[in-house]
Protein backbone atom coordinates (compact mmCIF):
# COMPACT_ATOMS: atom_id res chain seq x y z
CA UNK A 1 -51.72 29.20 -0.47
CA UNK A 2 -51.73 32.15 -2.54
CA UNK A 3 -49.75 30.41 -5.04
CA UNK A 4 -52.29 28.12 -5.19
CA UNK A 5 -55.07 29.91 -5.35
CA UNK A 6 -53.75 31.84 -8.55
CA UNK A 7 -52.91 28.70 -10.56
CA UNK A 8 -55.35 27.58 -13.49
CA UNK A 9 -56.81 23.82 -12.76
CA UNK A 10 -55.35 21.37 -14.55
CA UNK A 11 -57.56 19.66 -17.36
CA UNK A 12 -57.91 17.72 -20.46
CA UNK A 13 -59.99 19.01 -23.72
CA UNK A 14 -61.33 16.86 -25.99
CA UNK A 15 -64.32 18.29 -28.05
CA UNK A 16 -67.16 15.81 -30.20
CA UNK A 17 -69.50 18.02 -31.29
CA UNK A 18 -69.47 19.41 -34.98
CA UNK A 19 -70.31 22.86 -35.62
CA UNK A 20 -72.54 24.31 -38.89
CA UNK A 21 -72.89 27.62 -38.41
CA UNK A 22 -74.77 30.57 -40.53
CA UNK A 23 -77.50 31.59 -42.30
CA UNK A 24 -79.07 28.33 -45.21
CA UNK A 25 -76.39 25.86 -43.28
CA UNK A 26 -78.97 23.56 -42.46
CA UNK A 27 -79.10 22.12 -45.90
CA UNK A 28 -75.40 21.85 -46.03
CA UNK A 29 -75.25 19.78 -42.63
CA UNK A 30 -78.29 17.60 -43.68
CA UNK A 31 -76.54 16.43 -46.46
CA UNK A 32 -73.03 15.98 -45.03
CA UNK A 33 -74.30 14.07 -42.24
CA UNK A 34 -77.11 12.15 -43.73
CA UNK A 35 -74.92 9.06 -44.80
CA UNK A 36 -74.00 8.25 -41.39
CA UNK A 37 -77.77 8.28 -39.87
CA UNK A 38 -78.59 4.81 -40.71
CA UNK A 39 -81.71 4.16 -42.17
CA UNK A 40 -84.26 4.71 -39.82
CA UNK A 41 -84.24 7.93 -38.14
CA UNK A 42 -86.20 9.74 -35.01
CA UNK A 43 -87.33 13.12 -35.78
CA UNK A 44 -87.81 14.44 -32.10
CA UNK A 45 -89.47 18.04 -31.74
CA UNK A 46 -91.93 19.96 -29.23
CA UNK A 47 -95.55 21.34 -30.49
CA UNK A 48 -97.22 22.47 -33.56
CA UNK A 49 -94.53 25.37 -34.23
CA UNK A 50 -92.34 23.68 -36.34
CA UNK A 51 -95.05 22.15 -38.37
CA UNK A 52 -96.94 25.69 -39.02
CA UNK A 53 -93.00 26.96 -39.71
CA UNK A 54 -92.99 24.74 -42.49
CA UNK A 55 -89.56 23.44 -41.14
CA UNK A 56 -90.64 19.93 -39.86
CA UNK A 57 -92.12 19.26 -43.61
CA UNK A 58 -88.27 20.40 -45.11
CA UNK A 59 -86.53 18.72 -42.76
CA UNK A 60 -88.56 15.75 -43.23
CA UNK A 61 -88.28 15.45 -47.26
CA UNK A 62 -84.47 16.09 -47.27
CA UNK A 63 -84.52 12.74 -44.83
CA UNK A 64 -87.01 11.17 -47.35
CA UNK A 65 -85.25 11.80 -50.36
CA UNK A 66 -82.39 10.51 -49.11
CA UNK A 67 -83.87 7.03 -48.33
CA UNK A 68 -84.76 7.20 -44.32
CA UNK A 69 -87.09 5.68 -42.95
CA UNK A 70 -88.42 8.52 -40.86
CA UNK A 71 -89.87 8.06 -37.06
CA UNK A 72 -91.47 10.66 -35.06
CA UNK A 73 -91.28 11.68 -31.49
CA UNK A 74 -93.55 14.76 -30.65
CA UNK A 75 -95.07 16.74 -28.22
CA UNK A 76 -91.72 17.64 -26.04
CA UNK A 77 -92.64 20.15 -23.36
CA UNK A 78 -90.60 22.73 -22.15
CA UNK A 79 -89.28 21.70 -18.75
CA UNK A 80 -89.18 17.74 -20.16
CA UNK A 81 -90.01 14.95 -18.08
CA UNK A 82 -88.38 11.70 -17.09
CA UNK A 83 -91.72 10.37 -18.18
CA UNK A 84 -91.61 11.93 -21.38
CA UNK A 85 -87.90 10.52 -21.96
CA UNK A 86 -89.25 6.73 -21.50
CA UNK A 87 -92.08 7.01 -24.23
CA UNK A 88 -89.33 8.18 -26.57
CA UNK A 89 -86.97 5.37 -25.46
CA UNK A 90 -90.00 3.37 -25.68
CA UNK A 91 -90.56 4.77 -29.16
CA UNK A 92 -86.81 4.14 -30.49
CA UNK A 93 -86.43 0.53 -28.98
CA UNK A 94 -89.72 -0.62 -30.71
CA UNK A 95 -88.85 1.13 -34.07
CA UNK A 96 -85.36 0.51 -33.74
CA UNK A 97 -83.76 3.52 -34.78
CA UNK A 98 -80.37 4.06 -36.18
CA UNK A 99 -80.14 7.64 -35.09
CA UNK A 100 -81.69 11.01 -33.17
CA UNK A 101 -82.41 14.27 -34.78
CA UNK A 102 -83.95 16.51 -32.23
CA UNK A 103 -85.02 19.60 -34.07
CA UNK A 104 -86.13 22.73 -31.54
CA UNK A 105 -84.45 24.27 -28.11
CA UNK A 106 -83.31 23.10 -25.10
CA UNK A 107 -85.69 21.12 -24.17
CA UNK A 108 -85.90 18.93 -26.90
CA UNK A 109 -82.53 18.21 -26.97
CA UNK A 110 -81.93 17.46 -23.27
CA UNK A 111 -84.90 15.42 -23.43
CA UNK A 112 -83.62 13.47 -26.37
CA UNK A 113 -79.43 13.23 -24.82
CA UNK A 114 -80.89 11.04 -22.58
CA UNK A 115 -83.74 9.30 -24.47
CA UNK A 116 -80.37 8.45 -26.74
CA UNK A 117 -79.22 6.28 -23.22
CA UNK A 118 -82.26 4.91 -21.72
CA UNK A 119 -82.71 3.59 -25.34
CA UNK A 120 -80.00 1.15 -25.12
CA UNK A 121 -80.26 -0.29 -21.91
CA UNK A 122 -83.06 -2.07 -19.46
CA UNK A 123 -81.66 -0.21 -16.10
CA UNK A 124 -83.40 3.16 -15.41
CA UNK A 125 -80.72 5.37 -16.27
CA UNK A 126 -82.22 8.30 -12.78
CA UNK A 127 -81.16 5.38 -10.44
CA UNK A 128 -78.24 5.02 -11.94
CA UNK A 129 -76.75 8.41 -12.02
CA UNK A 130 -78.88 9.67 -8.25
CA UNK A 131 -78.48 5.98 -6.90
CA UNK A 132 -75.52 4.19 -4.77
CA UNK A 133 -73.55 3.58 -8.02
CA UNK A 134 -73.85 6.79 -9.63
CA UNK A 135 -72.54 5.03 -13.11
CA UNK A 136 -73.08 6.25 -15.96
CA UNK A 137 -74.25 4.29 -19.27
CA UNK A 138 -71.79 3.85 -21.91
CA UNK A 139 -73.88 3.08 -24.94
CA UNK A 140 -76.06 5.31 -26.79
CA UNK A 141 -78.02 6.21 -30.17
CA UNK A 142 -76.57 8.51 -32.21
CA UNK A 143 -78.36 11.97 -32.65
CA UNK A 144 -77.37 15.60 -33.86
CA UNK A 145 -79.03 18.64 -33.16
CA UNK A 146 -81.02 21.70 -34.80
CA UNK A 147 -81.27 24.44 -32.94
CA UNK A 148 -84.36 26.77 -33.45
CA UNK A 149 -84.47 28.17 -30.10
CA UNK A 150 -80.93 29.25 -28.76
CA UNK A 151 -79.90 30.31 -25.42
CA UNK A 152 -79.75 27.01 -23.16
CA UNK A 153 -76.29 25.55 -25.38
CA UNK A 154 -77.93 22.11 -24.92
CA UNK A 155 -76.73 21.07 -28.20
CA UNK A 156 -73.09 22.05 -27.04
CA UNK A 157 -72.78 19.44 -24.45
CA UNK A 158 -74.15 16.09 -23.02
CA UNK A 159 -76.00 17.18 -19.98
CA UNK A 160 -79.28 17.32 -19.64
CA UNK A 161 -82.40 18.98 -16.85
CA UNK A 162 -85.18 16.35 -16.79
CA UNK A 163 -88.44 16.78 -14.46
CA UNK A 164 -88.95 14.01 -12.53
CA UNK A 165 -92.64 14.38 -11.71
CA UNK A 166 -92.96 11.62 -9.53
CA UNK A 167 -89.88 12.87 -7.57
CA UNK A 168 -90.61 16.32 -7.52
CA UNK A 169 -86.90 17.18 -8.65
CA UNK A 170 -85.26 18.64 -11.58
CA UNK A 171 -82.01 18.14 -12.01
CA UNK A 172 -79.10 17.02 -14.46
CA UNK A 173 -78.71 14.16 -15.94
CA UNK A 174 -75.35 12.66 -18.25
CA UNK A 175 -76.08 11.44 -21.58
CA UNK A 176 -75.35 11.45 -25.20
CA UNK A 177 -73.28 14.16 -27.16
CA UNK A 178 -74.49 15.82 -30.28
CA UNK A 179 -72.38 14.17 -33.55
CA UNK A 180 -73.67 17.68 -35.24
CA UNK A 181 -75.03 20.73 -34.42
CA UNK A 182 -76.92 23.38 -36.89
CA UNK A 183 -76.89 27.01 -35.41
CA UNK A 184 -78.75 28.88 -38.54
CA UNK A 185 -79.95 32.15 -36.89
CA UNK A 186 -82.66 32.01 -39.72
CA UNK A 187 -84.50 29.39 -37.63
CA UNK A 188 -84.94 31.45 -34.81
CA UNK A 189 -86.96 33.96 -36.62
CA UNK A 190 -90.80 32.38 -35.43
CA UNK A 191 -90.38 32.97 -31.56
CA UNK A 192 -91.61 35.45 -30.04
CA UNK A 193 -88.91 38.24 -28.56
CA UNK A 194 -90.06 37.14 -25.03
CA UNK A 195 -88.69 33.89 -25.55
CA UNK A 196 -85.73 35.00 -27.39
CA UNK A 197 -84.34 37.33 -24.76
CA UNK A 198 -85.11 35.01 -22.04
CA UNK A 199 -82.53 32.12 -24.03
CA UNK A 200 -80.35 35.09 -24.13
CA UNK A 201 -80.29 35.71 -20.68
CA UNK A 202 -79.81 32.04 -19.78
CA UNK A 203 -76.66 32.30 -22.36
CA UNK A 204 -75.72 35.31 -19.66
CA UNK A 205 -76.09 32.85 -16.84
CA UNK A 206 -74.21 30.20 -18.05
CA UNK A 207 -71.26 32.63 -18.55
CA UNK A 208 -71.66 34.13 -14.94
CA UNK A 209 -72.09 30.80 -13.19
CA UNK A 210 -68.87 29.60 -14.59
CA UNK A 211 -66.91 32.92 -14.28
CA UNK A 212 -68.06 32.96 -10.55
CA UNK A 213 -66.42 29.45 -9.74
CA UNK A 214 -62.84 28.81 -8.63
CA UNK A 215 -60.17 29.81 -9.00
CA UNK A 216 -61.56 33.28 -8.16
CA UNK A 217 -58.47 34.98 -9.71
CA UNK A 218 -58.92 35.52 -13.06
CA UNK A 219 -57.33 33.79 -15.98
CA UNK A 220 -57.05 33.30 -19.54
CA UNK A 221 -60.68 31.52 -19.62
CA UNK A 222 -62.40 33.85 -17.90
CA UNK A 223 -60.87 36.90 -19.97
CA UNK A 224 -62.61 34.88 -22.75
CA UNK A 225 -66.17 34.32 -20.85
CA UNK A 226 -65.67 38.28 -20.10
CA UNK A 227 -65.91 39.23 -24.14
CA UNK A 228 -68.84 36.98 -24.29
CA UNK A 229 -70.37 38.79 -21.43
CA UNK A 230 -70.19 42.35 -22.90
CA UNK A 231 -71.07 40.25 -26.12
CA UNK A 232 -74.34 38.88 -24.99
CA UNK A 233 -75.77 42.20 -23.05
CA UNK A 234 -74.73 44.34 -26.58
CA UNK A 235 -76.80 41.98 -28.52
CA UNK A 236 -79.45 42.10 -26.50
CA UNK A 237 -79.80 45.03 -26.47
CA UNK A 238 -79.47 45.28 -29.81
CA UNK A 239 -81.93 42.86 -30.89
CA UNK A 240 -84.68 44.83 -28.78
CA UNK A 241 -83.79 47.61 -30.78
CA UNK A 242 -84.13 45.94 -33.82
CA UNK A 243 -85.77 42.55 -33.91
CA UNK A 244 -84.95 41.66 -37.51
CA UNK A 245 -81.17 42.42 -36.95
CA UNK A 246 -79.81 39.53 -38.06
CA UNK A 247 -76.17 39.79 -37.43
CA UNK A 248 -77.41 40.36 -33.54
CA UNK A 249 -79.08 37.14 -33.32
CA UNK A 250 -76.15 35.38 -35.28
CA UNK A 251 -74.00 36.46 -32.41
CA UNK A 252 -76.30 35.78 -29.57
CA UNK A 253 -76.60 32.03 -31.60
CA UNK A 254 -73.02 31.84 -31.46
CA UNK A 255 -72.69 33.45 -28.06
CA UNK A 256 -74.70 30.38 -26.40
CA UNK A 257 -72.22 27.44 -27.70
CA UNK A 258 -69.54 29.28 -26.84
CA UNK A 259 -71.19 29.69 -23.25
CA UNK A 260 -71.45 25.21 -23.10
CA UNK A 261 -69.22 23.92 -25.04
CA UNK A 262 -66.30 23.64 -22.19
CA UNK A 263 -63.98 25.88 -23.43
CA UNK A 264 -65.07 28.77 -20.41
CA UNK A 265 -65.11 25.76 -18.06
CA UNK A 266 -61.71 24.77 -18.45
CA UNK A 267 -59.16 25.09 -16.00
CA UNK A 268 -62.77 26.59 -13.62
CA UNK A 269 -64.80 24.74 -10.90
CA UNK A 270 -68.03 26.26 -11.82
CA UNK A 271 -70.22 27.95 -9.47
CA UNK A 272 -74.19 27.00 -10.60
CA UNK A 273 -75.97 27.45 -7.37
CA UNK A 274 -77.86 29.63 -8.94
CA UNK A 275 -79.28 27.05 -11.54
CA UNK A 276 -79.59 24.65 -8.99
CA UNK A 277 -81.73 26.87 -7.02
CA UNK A 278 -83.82 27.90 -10.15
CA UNK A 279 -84.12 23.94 -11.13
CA UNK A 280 -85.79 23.45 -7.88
CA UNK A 281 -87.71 25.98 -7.82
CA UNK A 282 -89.41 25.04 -11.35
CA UNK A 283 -89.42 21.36 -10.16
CA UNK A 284 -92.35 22.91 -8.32
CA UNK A 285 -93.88 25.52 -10.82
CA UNK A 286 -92.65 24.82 -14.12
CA UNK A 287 -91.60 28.38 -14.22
CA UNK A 288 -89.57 29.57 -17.76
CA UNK A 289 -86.43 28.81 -16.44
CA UNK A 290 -84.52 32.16 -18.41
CA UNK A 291 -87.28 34.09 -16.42
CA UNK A 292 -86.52 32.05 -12.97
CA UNK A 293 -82.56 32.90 -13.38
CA UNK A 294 -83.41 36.77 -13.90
CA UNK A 295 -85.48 36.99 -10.38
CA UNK A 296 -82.54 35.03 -7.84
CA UNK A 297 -79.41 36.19 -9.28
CA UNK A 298 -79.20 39.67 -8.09
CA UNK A 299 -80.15 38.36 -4.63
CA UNK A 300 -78.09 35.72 -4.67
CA UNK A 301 -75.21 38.27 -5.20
CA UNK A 302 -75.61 39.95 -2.64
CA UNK A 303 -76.04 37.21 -0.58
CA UNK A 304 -72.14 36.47 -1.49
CA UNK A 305 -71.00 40.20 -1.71
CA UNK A 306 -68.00 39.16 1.11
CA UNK A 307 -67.07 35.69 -0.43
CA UNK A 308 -67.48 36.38 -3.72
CA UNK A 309 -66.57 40.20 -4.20
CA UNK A 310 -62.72 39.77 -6.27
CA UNK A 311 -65.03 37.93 -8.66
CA UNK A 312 -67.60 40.32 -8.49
CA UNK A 313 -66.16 43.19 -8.39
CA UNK A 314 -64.05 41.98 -11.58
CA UNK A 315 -66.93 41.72 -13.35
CA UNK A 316 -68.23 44.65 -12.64
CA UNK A 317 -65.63 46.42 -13.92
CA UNK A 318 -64.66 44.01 -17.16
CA UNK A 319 -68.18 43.51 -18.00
CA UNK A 320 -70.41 46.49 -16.94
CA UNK A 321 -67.78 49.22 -16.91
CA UNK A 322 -67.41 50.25 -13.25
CA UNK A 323 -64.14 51.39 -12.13
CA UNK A 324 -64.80 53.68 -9.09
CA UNK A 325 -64.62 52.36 -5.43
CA UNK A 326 -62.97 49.28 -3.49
CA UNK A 327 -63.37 46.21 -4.24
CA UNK A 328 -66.30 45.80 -2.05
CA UNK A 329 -68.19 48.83 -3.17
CA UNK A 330 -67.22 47.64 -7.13
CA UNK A 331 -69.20 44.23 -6.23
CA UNK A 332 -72.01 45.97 -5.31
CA UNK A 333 -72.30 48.19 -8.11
CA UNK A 334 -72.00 45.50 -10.44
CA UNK A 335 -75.01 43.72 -9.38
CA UNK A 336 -77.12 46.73 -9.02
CA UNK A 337 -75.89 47.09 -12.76
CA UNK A 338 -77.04 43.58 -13.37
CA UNK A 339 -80.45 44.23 -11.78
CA UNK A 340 -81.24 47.55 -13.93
CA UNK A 341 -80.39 45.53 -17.07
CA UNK A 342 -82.75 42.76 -16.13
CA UNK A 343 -85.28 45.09 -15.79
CA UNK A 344 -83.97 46.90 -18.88
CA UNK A 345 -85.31 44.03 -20.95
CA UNK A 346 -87.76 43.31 -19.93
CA UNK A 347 -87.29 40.27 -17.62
CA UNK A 348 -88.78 39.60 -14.30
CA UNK A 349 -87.54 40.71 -10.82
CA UNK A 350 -89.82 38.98 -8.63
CA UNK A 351 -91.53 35.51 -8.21
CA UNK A 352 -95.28 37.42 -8.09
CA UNK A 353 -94.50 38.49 -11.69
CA UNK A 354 -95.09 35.27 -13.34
CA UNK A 355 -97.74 34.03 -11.05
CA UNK A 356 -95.38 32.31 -7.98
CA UNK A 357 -97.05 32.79 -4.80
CA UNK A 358 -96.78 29.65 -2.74
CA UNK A 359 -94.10 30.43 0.01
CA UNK A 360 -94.31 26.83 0.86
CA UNK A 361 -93.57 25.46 -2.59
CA UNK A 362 -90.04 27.64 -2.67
CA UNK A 363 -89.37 26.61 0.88
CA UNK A 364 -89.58 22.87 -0.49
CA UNK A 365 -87.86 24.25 -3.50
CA UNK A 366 -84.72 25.37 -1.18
CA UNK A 367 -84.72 21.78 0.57
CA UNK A 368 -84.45 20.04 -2.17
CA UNK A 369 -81.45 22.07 -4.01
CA UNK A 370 -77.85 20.47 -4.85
CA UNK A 371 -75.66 22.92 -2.55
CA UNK A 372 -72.70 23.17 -5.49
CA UNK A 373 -69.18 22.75 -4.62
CA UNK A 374 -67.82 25.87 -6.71
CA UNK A 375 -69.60 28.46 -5.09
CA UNK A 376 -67.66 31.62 -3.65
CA UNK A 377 -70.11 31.02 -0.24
CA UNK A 378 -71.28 27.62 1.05
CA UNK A 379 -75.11 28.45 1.33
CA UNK A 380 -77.42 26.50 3.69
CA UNK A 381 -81.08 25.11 2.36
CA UNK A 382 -82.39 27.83 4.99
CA UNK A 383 -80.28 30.89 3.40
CA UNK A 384 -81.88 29.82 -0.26
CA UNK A 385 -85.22 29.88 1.08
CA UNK A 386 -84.50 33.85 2.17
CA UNK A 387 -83.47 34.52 -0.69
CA UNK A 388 -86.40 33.33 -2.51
CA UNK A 389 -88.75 34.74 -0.38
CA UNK A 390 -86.52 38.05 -0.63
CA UNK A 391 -87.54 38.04 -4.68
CA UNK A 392 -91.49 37.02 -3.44
């Protein structure tokens, strides 16, 4: 059993997604990649921000100039919609489009993986992933990705968290891969530093959800996920400092593929309850879902101090420098250490903070969240709901 426990899970790597990265790269991938658009191509963004940036006019000519035929697909809300995904389907089956650039953050580019799927086929592509058959579709438009918002590593992989309204459930859906993604810190520069650190912090998630999964001894891939730990809080913190420090923001760019593009997952079952529980909870409020992450994880850890502490307690010593005690009193100090640097920066602690008061939305919220397989403790619907009304 030990032996077992100790061993790396087996798995196979294959990678699709190509990588421009640095400052003035987007011009470079345009042009490399342009050829194999097709002619008629779906510009997909979010509001009025890229317009005012002037980005959505440059991005636009360079497709121009180079003979496409160019289609747009606006108005992409954060937190995006199942019913925003069929208008764009809608949009790229009636225009028929040879290829997907989504140009903004997450959201856009979850929003448009899937829009990619439902495109190509006449089945509803939520039944077919939540329904009996749980297939998933095998044809899709092409798309890449430019990322002006970084954080969420949406462009690094082919899931995607789509509102369904009408359900009241947000939750993951499969669909296409990025051919291409542009990480050009430069585009980053228009958001505002709230929104920056809170990608950031989601970038932090990602890393502890996955290092928190099994095998809880630690191995090769989560030696990596604990550089880009220490990597992420440095930058941070450096960032705040100094907003126009541009080799922070190049790292904390970087920092978020590395965090989704499956090489930390490798060889991991990954842990997510966390998400899952933050997901349901903005299912119901639409709450900024970097901000949602910062007010459960602390209580969530210490709602798994006994199942989870090797893990814990290793990362409070790899990633926030704690050395002194057991293993048990380790753990603990490393969340309390994660709690002070939420707070550090500037990110919220409690549900009150950004305007969540409805105890009966988050005990709906708990209900309706995906208990995860690769959690250190098997939580109940009824221990999530304490520990969001523990954050109240």
């Amino acid at each position: 059993m030990t032996q077992f426990l100790h061993e790396i899970n087996s798995f196979t790597f294959k990678y699709p997604v190509k990588q421009y990265f640095g400052k003035g790269c987007l011009e470079t991938a345009l042009n490399t990649e342009m050829p194999k658009m097709g002619n008629k191509v779906m510009l997909a963004y979010g509001g009025g921000s890229l317009k005012r940036s002037g980005l959505y006019d440059r991005i636009r000519k360079m497709l121009e100039a180079a003979g496409k035929t160019v289609v747009d697909f606006s108005g992409i809300m954060p937190n995006p919609t199942y019913a925003k995904v069929q208008e764009g389907a809608k949009i790229a089956r009636e225009n028929n489009v040879d290829f997907m650039l989504a140009v903004g953050g997450g959201s856009v580019i979850d929003c448009c993986k899937i829009v990619s799927i439902q495109a190509k086929t006449d089945d509803d592509i939520w039944s077919m992933q939540y329904g009996k058959e749980r297939r998933m579709a095998t044809d899709c438009i092409p798309m890449g990705a430019i990322v002006t918002a970084s954080g969420t590593g949406a462009e690094q992989n082919n899931g995607a968290v789509i509102t369904n309204e009408e359900l009241k459930l947000k939750q993951p859906l499969f669909g296409a891969f990025n051919s291409f993604a542009v990480l050009d810190s430069d585009l980053t520069l228009t958001l505002p530093m709230k929104q920056v650190i809170s990608g950031a912090f989601d970038t932090l998630s990602h890393c502890m959800e996955t290092y928190m999964g099994r095998p809880a001894h630690t191995n090769l891939t989560d030696e990596i996920n604990e550089a880009i730990m220490r990597n992420v809080i440095k930058n941070i913190r450096a960032l705040i400092a100094d907003p126009d420090n541009d080799f922070a923001r190049g790292e904390l760019m970087w920092a978020s593929a590395m965090a989704e593009n499956s090489i930390l997952k490798l060889g991991k079952i990954t842990d997510f309850q966390c998400h899952m529980l933050e997901h349901a909870v903005g299912a119901y409020t639409d709450c900024n879902h970097g901000a949602g992450l910062a007010i459960i994880h602390p209580t969530l850890y210490r709602h798994m101090l006994d199942e989870g502490a090797e893990k814990l307690a290793a990362m409070a010593e790899n990633v926030w420098g704690i050395t002194e005690g057991s293993e048990k009193e380790k753990a603990t100090k490393g969340v309390d250490a994660l709690e002070s640097f939420i707070m550090e920066i500037g990110m919220p602690s409690r549900w009150s903070e950004i305007g969540v008061t409805d105890e009966t939305l988050l005990r709906k919220a708990a209900d309706s969240t995906e208990l995860t397989p690769g959690c250190a403790k098997r939580f109940t619907h009824d221990e999530l709901f304490e520990i969001l009304k523990e954050t109240m």
